[in-house]
Protein backbone atom coordinates (compact mmCIF):
# COMPACT_ATOMS: atom_id res chain seq x y z
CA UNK A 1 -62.37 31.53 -2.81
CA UNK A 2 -59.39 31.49 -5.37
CA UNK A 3 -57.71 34.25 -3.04
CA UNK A 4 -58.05 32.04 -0.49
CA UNK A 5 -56.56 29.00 -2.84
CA UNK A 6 -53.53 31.43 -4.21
CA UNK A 7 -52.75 32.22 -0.87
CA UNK A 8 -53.25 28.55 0.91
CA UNK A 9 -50.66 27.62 -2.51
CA UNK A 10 -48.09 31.14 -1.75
CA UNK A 11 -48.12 29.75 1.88
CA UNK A 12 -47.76 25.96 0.98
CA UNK A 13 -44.56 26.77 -1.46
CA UNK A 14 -43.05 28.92 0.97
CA UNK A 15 -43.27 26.57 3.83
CA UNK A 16 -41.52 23.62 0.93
CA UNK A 17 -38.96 26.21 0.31
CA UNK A 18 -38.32 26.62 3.76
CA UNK A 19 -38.30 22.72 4.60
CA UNK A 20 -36.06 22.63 1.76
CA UNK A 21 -33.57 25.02 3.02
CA UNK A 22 -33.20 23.83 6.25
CA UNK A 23 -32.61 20.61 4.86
CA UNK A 24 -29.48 21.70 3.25
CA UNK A 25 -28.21 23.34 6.63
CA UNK A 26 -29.02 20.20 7.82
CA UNK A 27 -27.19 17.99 5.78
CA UNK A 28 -23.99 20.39 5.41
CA UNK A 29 -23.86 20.13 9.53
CA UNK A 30 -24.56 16.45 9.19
CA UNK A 31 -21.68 16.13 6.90
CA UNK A 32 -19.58 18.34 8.56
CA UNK A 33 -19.68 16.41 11.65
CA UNK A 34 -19.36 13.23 10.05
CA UNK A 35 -16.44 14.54 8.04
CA UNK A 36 -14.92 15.61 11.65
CA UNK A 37 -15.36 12.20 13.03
CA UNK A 38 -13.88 10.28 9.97
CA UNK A 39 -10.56 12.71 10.44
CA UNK A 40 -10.41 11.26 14.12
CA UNK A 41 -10.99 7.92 13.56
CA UNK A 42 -7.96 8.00 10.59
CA UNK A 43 -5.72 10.26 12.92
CA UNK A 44 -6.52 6.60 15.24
CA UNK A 45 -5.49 4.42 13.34
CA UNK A 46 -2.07 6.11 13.18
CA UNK A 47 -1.89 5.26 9.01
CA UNK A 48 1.14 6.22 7.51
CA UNK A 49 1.37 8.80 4.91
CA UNK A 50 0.84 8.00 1.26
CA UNK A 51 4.66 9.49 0.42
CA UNK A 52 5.79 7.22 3.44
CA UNK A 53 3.79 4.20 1.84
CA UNK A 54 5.52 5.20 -1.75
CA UNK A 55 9.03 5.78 -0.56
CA UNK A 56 8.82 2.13 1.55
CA UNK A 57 7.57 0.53 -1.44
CA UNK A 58 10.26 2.05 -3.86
CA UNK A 59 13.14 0.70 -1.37
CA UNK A 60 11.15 -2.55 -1.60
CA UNK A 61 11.14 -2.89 -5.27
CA UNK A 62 14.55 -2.01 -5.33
CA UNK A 63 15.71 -4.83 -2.56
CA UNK A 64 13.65 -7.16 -4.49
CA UNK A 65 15.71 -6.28 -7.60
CA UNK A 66 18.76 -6.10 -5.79
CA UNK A 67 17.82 -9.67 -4.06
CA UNK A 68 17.42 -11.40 -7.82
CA UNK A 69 20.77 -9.83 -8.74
CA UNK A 70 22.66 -11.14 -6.07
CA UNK A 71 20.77 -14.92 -6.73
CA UNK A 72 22.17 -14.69 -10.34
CA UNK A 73 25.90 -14.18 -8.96
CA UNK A 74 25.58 -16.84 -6.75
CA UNK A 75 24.33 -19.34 -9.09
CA UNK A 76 27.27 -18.02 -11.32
CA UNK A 77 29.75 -18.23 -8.53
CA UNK A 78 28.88 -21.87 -7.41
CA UNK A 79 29.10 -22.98 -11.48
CA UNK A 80 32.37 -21.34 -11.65
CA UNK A 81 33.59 -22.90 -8.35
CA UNK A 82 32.22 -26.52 -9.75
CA UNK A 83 33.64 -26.37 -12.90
CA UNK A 84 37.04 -25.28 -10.89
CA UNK A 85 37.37 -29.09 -9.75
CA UNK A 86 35.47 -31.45 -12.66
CA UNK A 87 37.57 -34.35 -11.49
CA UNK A 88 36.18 -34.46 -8.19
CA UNK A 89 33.02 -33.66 -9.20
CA UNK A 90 32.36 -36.71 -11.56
CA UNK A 91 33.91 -39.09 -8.24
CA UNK A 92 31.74 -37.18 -5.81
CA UNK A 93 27.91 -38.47 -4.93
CA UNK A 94 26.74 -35.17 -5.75
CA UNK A 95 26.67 -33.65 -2.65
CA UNK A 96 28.98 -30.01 -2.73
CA UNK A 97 30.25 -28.94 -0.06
CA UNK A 98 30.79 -24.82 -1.20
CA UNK A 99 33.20 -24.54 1.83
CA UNK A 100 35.45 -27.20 0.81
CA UNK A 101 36.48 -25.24 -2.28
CA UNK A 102 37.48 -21.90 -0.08
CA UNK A 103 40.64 -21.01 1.70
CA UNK A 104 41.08 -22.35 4.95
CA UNK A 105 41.72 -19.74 7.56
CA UNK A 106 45.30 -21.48 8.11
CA UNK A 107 46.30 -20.48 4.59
């Protein structure tokens, strides 16, 4: 009777050890394939690289910088063109004209 138990218990753990292992398989050909079918889906979607998405932001970030610079000057430039005529400034309703102050294409 217990060589019949041992062996019912050799035969039990082998066949858990063998469920086990072809689990594994299983799973690595599971994840294969899903792995497979995630690479297609991306390629799909036609996403852009990651250096593609950095260099696009870095020309972003510098227009942006480049965009507050050139507000600055022209703030500085329309002061500067103000102050250039205070007389009419104190007669006028307060609506400037930039053009006014430039050279007319006849000069």
């Amino acid at each position: 009777m217990q060589k019949s138990s041992d062996r019912l218990f050799d035969q039990l753990a082998k066949f858990i050890t063998d469920c086990t292992s072809i689990t594994q398989d299983a799973k690595g050909e599971v994840d294969k394939i899903l792995y497979s079918q995630f690479e297609k889906f991306i390629t799909r979607m036609d996403l852009v690289s990651r250096d593609e998405f950095e260099v696009v932001r870095d020309i972003a970030s510098r227009t942006r910088m480049e965009n507050d610079t050139l507000k600055k000057e022209l703030e500085i430039l329309k002061k500067m063109i103000l102050d250039l005529r205070p007389a009419e400034n104190e007669k006028s309703t307060g609506n400037h004209d930039l053009t006014d102050n430039l050279p007319s294409k006849s000069e």
